[in-house]
PDB file of N, CA and C in Angstrom:
ATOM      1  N   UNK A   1     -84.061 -17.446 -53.093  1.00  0.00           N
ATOM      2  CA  UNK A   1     -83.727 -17.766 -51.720  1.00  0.00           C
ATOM      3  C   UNK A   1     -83.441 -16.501 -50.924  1.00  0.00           C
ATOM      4  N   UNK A   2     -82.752 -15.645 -51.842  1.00  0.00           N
ATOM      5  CA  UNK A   2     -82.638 -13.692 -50.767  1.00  0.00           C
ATOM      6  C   UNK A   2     -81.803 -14.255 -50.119  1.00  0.00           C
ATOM      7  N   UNK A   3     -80.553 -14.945 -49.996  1.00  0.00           N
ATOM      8  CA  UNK A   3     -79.650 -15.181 -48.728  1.00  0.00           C
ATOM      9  C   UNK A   3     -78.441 -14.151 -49.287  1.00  0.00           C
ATOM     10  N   UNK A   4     -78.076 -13.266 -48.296  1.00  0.00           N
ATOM     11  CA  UNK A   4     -77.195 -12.834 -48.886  1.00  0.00           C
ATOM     12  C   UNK A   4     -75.892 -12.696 -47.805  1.00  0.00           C
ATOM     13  N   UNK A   5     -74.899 -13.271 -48.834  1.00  0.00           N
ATOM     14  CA  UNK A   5     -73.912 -13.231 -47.880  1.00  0.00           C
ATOM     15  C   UNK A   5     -73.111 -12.287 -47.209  1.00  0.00           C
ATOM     16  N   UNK A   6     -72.368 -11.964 -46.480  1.00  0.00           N
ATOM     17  CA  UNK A   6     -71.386 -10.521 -45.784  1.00  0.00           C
ATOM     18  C   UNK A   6     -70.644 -11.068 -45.632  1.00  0.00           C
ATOM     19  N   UNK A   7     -69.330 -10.165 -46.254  1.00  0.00           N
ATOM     20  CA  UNK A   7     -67.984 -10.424 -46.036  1.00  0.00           C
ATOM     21  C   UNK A   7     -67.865  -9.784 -44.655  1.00  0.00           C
ATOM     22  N   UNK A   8     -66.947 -10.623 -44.009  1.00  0.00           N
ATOM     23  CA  UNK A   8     -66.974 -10.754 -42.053  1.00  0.00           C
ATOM     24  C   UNK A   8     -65.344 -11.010 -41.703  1.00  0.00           C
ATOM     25  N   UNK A   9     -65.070 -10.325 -40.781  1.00  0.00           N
ATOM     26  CA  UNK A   9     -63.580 -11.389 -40.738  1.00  0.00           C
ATOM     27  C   UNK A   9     -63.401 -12.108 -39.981  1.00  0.00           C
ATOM     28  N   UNK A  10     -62.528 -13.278 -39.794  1.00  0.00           N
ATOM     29  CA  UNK A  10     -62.450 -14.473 -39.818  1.00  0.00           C
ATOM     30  C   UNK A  10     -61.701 -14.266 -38.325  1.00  0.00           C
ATOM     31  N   UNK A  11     -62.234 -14.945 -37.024  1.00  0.00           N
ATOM     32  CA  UNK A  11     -61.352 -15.534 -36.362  1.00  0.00           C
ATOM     33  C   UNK A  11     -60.910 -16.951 -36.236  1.00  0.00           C
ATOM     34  N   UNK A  12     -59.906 -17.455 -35.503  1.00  0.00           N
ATOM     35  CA  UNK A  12     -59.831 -18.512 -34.824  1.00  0.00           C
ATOM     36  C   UNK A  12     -60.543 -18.662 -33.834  1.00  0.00           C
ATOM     37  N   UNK A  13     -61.494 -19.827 -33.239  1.00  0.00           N
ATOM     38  CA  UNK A  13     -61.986 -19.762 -32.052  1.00  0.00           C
ATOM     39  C   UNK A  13     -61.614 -20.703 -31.541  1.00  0.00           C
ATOM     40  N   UNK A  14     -60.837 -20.861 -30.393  1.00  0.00           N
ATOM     41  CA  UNK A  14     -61.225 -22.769 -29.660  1.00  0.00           C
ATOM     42  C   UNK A  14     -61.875 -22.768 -28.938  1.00  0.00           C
ATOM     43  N   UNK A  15     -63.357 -22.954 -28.919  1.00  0.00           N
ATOM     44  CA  UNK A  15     -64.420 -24.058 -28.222  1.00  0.00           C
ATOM     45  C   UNK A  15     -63.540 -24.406 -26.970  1.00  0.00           C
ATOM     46  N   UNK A  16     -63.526 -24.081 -25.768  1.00  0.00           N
ATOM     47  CA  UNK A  16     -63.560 -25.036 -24.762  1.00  0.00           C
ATOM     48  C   UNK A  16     -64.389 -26.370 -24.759  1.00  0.00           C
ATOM     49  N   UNK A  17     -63.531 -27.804 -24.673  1.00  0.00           N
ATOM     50  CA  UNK A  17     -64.275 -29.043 -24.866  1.00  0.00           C
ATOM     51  C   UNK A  17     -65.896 -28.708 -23.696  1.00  0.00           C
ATOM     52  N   UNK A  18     -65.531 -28.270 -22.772  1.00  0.00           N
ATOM     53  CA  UNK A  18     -66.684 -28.305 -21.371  1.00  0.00           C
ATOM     54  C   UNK A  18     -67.526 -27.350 -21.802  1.00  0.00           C
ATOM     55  N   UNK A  19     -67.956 -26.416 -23.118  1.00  0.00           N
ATOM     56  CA  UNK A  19     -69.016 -25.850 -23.248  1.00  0.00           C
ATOM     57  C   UNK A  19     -69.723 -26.385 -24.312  1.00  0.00           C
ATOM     58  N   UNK A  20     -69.374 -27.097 -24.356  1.00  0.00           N
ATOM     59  CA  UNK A  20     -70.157 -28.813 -25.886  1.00  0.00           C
ATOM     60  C   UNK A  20     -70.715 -29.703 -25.349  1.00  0.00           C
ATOM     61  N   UNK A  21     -72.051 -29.810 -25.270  1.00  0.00           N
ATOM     62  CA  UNK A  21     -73.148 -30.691 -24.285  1.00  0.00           C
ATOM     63  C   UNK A  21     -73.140 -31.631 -25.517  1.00  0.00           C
ATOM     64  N   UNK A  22     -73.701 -32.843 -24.667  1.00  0.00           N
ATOM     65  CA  UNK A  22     -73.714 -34.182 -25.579  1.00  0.00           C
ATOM     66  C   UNK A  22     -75.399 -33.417 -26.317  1.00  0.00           C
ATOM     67  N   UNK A  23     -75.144 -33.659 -27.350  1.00  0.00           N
ATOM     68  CA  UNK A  23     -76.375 -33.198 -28.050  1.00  0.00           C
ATOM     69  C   UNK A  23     -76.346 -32.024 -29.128  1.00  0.00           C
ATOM     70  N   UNK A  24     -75.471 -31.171 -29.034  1.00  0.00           N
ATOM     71  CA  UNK A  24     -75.627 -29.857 -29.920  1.00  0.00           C
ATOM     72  C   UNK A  24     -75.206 -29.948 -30.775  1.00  0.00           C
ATOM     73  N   UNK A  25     -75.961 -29.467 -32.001  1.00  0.00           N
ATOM     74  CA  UNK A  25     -76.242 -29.384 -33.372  1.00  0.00           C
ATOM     75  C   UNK A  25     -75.407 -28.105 -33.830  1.00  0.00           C
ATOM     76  N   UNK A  26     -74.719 -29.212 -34.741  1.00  0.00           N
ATOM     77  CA  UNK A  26     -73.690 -27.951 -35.618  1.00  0.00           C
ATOM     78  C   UNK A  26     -74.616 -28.186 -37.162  1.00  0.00           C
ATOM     79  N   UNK A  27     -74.602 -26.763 -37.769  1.00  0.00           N
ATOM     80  CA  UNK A  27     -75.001 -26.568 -39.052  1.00  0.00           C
ATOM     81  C   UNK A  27     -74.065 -26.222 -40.045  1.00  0.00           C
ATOM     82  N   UNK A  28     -73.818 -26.691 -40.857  1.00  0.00           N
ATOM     83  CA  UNK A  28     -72.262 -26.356 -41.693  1.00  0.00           C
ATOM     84  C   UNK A  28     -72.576 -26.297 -43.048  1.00  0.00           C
ATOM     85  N   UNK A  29     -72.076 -24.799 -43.910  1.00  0.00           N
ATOM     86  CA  UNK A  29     -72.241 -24.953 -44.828  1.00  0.00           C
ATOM     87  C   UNK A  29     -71.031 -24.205 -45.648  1.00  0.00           C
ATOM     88  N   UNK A  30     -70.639 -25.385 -46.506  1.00  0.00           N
ATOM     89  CA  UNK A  30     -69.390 -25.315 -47.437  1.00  0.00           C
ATOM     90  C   UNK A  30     -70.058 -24.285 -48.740  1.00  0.00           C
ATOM     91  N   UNK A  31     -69.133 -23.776 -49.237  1.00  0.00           N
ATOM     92  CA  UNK A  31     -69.804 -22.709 -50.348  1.00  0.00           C
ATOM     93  C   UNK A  31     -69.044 -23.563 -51.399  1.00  0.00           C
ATOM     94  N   UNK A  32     -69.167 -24.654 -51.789  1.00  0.00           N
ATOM     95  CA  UNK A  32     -68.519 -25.604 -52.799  1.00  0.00           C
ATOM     96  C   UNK A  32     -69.615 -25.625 -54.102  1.00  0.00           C
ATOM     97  N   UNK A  33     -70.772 -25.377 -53.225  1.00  0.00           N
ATOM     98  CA  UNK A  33     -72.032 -25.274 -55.224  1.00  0.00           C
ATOM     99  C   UNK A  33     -72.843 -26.488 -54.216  1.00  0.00           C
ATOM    100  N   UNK A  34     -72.445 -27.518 -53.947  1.00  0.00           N
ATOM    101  CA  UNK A  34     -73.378 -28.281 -53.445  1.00  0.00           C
ATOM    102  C   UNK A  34     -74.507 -27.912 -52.441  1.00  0.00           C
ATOM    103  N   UNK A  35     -73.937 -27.308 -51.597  1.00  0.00           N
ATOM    104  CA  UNK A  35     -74.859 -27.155 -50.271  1.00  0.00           C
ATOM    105  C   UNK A  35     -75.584 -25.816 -50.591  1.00  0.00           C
ATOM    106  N   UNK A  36     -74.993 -25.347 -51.913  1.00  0.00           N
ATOM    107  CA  UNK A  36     -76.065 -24.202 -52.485  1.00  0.00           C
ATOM    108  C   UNK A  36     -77.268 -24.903 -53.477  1.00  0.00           C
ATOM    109  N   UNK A  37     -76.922 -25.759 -54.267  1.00  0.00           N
ATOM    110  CA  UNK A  37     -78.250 -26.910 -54.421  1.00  0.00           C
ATOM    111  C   UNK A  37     -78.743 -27.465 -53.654  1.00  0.00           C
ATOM    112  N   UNK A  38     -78.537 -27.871 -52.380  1.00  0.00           N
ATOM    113  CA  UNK A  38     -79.391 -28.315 -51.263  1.00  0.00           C
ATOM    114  C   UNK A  38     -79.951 -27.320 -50.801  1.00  0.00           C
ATOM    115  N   UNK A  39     -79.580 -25.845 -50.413  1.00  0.00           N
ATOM    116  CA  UNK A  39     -80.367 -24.682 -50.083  1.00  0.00           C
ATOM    117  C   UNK A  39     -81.265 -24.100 -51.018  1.00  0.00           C
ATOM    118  N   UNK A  40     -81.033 -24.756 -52.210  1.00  0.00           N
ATOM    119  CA  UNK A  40     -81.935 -24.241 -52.971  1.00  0.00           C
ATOM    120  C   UNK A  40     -83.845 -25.310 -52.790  1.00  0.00           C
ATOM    121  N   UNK A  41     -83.270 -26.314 -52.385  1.00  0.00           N
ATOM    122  CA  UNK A  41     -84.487 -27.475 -52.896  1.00  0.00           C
ATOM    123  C   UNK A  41     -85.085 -27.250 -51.373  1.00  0.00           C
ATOM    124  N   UNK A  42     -84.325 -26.834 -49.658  1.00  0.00           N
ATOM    125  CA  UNK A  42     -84.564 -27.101 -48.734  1.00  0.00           C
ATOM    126  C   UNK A  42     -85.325 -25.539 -48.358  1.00  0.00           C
ATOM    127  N   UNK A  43     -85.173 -24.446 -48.968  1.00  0.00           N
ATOM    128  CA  UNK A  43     -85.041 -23.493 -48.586  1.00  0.00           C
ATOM    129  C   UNK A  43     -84.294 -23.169 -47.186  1.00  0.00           C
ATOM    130  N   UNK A  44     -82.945 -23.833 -47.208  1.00  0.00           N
ATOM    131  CA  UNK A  44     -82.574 -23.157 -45.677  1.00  0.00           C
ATOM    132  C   UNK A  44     -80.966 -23.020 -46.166  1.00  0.00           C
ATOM    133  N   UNK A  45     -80.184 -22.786 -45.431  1.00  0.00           N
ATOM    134  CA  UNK A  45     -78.273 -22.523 -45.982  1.00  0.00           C
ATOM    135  C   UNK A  45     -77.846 -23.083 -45.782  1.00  0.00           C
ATOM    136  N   UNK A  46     -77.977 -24.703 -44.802  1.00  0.00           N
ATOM    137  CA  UNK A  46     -77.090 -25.039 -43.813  1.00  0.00           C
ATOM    138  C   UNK A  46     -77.237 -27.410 -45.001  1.00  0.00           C
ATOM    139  N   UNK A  47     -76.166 -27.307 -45.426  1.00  0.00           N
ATOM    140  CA  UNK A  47     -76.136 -28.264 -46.414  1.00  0.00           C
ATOM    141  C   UNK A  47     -75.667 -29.689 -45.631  1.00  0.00           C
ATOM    142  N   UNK A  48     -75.100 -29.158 -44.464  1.00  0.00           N
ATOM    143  CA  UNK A  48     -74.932 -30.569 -43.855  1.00  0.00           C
ATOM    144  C   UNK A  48     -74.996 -30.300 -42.258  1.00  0.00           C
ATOM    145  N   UNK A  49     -74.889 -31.610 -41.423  1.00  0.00           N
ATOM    146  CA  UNK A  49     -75.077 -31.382 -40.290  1.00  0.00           C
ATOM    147  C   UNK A  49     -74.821 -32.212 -39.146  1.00  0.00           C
ATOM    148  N   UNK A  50     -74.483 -31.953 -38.327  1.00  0.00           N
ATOM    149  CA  UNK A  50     -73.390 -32.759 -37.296  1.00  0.00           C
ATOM    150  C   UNK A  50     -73.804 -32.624 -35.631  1.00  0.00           C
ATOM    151  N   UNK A  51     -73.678 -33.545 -34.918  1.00  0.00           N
ATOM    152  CA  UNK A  51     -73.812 -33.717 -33.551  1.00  0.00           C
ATOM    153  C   UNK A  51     -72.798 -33.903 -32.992  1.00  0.00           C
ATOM    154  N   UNK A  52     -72.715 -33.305 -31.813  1.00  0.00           N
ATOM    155  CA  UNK A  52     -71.398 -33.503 -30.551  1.00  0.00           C
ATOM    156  C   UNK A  52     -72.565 -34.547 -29.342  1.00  0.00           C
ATOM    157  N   UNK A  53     -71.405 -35.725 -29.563  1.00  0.00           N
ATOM    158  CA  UNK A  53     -72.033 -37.056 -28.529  1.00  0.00           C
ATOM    159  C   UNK A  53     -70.988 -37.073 -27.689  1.00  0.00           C
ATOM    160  N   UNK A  54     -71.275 -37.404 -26.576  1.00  0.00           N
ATOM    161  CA  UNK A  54     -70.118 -38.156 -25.421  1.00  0.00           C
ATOM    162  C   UNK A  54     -70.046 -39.655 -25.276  1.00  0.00           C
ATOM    163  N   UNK A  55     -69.285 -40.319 -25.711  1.00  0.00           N
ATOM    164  CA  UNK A  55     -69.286 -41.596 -25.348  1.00  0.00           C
ATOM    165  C   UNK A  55     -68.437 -41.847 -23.987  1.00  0.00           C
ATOM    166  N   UNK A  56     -68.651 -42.986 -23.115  1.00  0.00           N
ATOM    167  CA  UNK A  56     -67.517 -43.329 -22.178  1.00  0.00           C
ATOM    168  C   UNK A  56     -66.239 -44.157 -22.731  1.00  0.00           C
ATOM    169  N   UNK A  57     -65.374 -43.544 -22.339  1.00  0.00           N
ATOM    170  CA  UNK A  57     -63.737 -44.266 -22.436  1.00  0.00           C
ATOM    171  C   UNK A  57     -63.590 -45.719 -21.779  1.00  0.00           C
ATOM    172  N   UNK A  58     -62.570 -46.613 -21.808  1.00  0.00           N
ATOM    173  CA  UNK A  58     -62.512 -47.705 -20.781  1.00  0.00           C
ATOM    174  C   UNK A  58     -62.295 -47.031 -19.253  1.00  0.00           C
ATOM    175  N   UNK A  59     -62.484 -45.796 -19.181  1.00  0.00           N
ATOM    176  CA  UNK A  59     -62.345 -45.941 -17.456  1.00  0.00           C
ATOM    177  C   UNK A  59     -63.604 -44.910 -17.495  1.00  0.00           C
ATOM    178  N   UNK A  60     -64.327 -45.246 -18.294  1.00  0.00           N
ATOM    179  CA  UNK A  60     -65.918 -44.632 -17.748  1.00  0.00           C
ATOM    180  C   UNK A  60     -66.014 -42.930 -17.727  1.00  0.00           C
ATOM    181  N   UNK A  61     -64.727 -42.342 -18.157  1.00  0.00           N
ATOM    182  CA  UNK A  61     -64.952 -40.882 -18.305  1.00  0.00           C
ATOM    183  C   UNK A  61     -65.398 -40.747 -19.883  1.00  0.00           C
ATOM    184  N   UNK A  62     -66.347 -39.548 -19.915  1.00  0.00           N
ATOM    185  CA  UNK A  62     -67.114 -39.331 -20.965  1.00  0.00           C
ATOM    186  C   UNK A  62     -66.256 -38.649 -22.025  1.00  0.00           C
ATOM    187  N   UNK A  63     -65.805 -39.030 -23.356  1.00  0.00           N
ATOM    188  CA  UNK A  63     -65.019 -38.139 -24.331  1.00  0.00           C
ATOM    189  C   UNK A  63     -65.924 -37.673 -25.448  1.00  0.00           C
ATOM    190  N   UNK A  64     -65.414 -36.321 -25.757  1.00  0.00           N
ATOM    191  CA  UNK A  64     -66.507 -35.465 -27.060  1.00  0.00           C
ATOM    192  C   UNK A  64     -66.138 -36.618 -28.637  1.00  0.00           C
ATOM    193  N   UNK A  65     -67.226 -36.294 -28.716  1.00  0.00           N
ATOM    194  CA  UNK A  65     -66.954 -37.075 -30.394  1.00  0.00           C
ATOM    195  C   UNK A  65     -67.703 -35.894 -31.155  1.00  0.00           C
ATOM    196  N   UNK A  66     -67.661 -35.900 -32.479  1.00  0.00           N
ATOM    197  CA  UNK A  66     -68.643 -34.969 -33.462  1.00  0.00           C
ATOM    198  C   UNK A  66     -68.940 -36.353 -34.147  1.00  0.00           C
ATOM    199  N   UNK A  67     -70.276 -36.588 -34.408  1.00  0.00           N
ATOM    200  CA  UNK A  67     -71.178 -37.422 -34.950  1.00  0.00           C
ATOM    201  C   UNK A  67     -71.819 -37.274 -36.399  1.00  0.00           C
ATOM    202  N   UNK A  68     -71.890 -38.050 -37.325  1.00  0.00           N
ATOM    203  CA  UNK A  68     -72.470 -37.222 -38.953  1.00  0.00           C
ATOM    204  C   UNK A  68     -72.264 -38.829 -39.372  1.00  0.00           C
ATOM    205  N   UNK A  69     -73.278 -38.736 -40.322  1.00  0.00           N
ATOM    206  CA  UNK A  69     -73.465 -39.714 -41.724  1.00  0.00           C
ATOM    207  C   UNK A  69     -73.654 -38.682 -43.191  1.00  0.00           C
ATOM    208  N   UNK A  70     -72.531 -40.005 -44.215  1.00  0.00           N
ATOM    209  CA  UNK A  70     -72.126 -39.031 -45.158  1.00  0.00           C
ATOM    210  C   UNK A  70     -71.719 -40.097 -46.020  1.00  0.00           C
ATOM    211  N   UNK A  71     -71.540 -39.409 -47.235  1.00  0.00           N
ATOM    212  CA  UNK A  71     -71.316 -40.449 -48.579  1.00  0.00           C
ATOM    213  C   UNK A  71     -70.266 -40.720 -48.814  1.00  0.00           C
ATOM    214  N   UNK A  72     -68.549 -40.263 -48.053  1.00  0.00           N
ATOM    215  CA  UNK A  72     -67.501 -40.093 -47.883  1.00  0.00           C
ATOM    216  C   UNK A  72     -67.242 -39.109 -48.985  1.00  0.00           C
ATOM    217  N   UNK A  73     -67.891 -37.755 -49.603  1.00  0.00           N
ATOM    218  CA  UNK A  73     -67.497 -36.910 -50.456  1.00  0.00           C
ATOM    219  C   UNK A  73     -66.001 -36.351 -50.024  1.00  0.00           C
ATOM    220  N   UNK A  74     -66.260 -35.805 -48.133  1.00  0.00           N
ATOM    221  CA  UNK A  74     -65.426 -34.702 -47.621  1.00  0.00           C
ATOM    222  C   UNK A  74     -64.094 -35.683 -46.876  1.00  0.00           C
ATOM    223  N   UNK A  75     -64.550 -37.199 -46.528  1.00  0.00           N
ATOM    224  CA  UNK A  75     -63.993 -37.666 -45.865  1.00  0.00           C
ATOM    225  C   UNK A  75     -64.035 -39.478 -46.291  1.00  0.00           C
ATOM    226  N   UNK A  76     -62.627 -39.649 -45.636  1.00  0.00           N
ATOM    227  CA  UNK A  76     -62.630 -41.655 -46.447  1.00  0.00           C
ATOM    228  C   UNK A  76     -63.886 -42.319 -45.940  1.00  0.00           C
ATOM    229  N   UNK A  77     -64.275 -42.072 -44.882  1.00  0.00           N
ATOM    230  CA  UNK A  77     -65.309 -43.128 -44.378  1.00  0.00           C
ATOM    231  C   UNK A  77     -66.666 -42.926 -44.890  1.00  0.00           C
ATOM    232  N   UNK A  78     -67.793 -43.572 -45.199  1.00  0.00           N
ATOM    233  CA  UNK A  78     -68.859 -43.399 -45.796  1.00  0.00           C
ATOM    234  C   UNK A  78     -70.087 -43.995 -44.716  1.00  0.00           C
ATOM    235  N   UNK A  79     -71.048 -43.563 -44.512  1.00  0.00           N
ATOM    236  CA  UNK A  79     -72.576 -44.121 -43.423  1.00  0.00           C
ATOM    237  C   UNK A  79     -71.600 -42.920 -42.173  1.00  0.00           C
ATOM    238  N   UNK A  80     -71.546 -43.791 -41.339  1.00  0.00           N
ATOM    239  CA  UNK A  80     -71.730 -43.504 -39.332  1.00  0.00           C
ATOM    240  C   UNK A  80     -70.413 -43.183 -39.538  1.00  0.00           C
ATOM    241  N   UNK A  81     -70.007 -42.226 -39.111  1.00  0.00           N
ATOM    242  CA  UNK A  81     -68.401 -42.096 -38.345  1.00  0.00           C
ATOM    243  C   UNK A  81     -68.723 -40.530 -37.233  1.00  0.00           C
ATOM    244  N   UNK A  82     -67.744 -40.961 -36.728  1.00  0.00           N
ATOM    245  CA  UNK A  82     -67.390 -39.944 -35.500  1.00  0.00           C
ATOM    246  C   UNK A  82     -66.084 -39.768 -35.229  1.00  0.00           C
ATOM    247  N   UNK A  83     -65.579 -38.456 -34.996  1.00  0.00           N
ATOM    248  CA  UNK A  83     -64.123 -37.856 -34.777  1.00  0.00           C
ATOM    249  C   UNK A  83     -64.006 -37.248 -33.403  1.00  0.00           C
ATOM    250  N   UNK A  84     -63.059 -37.545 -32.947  1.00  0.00           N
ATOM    251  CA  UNK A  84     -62.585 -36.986 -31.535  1.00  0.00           C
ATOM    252  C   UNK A  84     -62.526 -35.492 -31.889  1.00  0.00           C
ATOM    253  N   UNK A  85     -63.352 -35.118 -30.991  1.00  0.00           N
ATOM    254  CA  UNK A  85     -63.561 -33.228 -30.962  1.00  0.00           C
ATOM    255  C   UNK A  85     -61.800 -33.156 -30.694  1.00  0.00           C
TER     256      UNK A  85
END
């Protein structure tokens, strides 16, 4: 695969919610062994993957969600879930 990693240092970032368009693709990859067997079979690094949607609230203003289907490995829920950004 030739991926090689660099040690980098680490910030905190907070994302302003208003620069997260309904639509953008997050690529995430845990260095747990798994998503290094999926990079191995996919040839690419990125083992899982997630969308920022806006749904409307009851008063019609739009709120961020992050969007993903999953086997509940990382998390209780398993298929469709979404978390308030």
């Amino acid at each position: 695969m030739n991926v090689i990693l660099e040690e980098r240092p680490i910030y905190d970032t907070d994302v302003p919610e208003n620069f997260i368009q309904s639509g953008d693709f997050l690529a995430i990859t845990r260095l747990d062994g798994l998503d290094q067997i999926i990079g191995y079979g996919t040839g690419g690094i990125a083992g899982h993957s997630v969308m920022a949607l806006r749904f409307p609230d009851e008063r019609g203003r739009d709120e961020l969600y992050v969007v993903e289907s999953q086997d509940s490995w990382y998390w209780p829920t398993a298929g469709l879930q979404r978390t308030p950004y």
